[in-house]
C-alpha atoms as a PDB file:
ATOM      1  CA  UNK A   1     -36.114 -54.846   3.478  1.00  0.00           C
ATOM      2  CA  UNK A   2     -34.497 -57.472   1.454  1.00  0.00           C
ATOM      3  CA  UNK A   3     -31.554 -58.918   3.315  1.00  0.00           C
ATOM      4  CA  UNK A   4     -29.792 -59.768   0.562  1.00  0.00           C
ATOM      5  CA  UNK A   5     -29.775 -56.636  -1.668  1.00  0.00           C
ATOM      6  CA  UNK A   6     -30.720 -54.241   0.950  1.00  0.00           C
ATOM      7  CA  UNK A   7     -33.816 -53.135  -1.189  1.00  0.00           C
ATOM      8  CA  UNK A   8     -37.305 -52.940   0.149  1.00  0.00           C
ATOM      9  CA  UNK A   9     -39.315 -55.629  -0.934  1.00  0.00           C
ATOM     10  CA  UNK A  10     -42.557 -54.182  -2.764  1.00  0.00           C
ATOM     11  CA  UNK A  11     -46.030 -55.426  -1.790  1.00  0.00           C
ATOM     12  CA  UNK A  12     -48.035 -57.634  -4.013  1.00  0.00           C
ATOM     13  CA  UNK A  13     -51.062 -56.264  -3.910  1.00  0.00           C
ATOM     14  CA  UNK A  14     -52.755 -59.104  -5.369  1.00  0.00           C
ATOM     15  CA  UNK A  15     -51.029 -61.953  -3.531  1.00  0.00           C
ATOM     16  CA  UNK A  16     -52.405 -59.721  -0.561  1.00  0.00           C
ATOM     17  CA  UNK A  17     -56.172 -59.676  -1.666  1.00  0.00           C
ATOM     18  CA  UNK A  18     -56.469 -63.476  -2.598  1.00  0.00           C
ATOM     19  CA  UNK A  19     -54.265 -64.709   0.596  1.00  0.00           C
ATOM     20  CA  UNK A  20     -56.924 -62.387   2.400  1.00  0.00           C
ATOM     21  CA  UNK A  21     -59.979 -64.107   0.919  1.00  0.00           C
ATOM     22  CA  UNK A  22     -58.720 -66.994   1.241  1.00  0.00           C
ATOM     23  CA  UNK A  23     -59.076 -69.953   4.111  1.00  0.00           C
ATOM     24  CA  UNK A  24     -56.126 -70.485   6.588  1.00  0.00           C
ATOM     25  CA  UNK A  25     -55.406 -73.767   5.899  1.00  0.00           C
ATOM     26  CA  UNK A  26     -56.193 -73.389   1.767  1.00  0.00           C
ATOM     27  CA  UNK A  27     -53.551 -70.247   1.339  1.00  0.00           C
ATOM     28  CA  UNK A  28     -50.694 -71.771   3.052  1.00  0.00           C
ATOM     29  CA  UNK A  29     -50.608 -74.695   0.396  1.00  0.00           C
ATOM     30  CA  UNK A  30     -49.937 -72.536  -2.479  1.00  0.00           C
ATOM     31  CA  UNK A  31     -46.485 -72.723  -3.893  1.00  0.00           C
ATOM     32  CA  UNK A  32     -45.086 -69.234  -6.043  1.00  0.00           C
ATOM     33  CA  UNK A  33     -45.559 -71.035  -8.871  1.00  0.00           C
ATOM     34  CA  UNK A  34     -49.021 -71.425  -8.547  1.00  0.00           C
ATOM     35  CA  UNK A  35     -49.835 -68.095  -6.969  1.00  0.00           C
ATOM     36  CA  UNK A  36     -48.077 -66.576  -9.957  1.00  0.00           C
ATOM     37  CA  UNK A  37     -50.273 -68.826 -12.356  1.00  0.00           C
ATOM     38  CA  UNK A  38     -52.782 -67.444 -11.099  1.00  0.00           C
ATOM     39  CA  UNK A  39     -51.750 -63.758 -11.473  1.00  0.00           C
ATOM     40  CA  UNK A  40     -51.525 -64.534 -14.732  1.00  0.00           C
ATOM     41  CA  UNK A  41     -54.847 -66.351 -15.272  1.00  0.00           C
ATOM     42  CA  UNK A  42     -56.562 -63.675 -13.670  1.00  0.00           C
ATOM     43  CA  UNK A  43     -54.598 -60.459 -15.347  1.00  0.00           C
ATOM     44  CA  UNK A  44     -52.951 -59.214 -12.769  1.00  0.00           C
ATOM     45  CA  UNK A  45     -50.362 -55.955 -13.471  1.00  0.00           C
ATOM     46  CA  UNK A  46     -47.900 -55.221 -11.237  1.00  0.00           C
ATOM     47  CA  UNK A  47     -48.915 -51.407 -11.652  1.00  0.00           C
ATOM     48  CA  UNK A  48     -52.361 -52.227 -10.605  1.00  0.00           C
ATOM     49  CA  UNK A  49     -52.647 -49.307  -8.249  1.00  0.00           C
ATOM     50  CA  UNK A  50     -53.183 -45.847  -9.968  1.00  0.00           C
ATOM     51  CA  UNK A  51     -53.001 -42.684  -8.373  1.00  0.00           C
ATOM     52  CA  UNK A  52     -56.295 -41.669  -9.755  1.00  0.00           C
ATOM     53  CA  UNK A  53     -59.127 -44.520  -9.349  1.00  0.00           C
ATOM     54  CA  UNK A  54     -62.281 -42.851  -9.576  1.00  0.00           C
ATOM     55  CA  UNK A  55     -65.338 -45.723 -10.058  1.00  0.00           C
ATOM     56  CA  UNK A  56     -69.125 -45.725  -9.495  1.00  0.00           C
ATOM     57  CA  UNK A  57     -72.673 -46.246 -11.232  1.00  0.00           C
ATOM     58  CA  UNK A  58     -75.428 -43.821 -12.333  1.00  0.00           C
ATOM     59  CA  UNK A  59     -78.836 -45.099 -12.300  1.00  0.00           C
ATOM     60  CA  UNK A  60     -81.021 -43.482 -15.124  1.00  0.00           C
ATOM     61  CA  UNK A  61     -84.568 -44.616 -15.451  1.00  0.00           C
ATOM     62  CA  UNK A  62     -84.245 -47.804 -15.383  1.00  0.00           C
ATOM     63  CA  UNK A  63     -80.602 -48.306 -16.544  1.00  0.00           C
ATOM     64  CA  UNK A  64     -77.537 -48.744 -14.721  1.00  0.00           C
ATOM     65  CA  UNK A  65     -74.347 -47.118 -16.214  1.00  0.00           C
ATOM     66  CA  UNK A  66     -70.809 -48.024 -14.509  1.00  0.00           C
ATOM     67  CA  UNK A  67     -67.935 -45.359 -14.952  1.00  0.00           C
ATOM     68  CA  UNK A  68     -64.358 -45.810 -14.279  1.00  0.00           C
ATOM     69  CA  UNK A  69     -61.342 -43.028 -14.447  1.00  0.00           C
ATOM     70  CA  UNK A  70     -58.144 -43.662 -14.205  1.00  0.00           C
ATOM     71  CA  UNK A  71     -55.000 -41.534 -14.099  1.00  0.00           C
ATOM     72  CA  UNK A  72     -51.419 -42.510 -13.900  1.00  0.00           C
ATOM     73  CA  UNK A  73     -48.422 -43.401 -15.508  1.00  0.00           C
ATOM     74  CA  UNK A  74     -48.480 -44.974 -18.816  1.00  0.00           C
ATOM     75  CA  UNK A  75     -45.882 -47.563 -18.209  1.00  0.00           C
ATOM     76  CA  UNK A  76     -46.658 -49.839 -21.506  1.00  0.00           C
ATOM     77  CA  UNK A  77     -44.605 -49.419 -24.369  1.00  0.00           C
ATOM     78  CA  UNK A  78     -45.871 -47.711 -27.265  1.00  0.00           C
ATOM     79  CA  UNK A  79     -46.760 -49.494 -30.583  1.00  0.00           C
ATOM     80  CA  UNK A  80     -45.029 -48.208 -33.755  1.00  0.00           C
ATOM     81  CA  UNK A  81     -48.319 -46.614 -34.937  1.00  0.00           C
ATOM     82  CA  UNK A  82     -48.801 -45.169 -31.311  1.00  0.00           C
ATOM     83  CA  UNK A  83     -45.047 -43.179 -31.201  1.00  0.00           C
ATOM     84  CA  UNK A  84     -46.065 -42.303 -35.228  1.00  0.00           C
ATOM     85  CA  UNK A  85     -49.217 -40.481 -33.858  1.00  0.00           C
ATOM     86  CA  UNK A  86     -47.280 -38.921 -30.882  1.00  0.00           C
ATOM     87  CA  UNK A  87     -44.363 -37.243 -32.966  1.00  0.00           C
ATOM     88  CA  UNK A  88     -46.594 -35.961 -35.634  1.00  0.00           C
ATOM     89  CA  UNK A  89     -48.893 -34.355 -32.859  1.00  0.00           C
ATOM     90  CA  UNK A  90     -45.441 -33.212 -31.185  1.00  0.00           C
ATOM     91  CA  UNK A  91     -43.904 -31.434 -34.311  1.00  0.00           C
ATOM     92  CA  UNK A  92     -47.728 -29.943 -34.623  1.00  0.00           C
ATOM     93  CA  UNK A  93     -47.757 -28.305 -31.625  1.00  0.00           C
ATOM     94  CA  UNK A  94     -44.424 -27.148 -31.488  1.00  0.00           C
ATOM     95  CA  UNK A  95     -44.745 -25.704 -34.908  1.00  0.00           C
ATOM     96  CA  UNK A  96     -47.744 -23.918 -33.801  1.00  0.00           C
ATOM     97  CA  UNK A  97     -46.301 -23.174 -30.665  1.00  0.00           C
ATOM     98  CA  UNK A  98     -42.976 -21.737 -33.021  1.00  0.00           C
ATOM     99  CA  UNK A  99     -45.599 -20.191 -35.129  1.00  0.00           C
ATOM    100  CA  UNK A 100     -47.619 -18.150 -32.304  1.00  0.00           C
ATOM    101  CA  UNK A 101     -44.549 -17.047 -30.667  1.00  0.00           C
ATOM    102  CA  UNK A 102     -43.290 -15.405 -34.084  1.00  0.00           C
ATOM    103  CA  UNK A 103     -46.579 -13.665 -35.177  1.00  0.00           C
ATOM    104  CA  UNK A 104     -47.149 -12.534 -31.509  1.00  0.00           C
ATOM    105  CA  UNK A 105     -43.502 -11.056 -31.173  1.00  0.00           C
ATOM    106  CA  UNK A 106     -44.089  -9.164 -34.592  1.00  0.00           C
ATOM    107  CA  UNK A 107     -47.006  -7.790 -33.300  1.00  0.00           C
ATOM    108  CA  UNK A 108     -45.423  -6.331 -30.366  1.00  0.00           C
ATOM    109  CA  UNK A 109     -42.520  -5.327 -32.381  1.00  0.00           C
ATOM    110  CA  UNK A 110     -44.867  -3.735 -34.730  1.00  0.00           C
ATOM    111  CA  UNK A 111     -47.138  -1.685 -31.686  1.00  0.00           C
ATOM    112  CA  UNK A 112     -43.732  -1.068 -30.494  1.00  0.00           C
ATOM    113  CA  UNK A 113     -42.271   0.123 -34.121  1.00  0.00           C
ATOM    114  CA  UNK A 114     -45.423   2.481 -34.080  1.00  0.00           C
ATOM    115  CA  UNK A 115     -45.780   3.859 -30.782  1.00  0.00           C
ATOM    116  CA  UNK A 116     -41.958   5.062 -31.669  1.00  0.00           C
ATOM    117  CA  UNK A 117     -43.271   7.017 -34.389  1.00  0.00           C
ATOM    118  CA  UNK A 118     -40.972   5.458 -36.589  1.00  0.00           C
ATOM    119  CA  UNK A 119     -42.737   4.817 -40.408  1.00  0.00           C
ATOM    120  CA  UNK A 120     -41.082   2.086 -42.237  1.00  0.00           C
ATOM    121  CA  UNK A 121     -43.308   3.050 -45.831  1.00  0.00           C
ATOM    122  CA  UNK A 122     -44.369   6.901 -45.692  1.00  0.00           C
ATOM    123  CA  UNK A 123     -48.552   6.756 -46.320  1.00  0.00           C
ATOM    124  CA  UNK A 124     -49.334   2.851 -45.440  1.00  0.00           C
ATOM    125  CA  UNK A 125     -50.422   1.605 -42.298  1.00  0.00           C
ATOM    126  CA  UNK A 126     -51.463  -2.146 -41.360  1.00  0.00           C
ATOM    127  CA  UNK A 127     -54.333  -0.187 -39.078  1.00  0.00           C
ATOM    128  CA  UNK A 128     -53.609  -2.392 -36.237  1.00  0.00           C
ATOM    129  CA  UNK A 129     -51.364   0.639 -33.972  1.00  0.00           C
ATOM    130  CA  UNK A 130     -54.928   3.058 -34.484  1.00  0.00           C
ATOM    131  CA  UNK A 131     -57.140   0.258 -33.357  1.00  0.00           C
ATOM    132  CA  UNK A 132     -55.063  -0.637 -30.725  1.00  0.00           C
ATOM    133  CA  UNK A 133     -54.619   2.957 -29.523  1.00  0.00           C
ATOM    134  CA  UNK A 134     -58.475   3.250 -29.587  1.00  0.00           C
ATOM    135  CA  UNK A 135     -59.127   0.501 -27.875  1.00  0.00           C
ATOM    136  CA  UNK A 136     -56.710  -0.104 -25.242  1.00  0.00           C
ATOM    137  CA  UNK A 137     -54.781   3.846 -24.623  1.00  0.00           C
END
């Protein structure tokens, strides 16, 4: 805990793997500044841990292939092409999600409509209430 905002003080993950790499008497001359210099020279991101960090090789033949998957939290902002992309394939699937939900509830309305008996247009039928009848009653 922080004394002076009563907050728990979050671990630096990679101030903890270079201080533990590190010699005894080279790691305790490093000021902040140069500790976070070298975060930055080296890329470090302060959501470096992922809750998913799957990693390995596969050796085929003669090759070596790496593979990494990881899962988490997308905490980077979006570009404007990026949130573009994301409501277009938002209104797509709620429109097909609107659209599904419609045509399914006619159908039921419809099986529902003709298990009734009731006959909106005297001689036509869509076919769907004798097919379903045959197949499923």
């Amino acid at each position: 805990m922080d004394k002076t905002t009563k907050e728990p003080v979050q671990k630096d993950w990679f101030e903890d793997g270079l201080m533990q790499r590190l010699p005894v008497d080279i790691k305790d001359s490093f000021t902040k500044e140069q500790i976070n210099a070298l975060k930055v020279a080296f890329g470090a991101r302060k959501w470096g841990k992922h809750p998913v960090d799957l990693r390995g090789t596969i050796n085929i033949w003669t090759w070596r292939y790496y593979f990494v998957f990881l899962l988490g939290r997308n905490r980077r902002s979006l570009s404007r092409r990026e949130r573009q992309i994301n409501l277009m394939v938002k209104t797509a699937l709620t429109f097909t999600f609107i659209l599904f939900s419609t045509l399914l509830g006619l159908l039921i309305l419809y099986l529902v409509k003709s298990a009734a008996g009731i006959d909106l247009f005297p001689g036509f039928s869509l076919g769907i209430w004798g097919w379903f009848k045959g197949t499923f009653l």
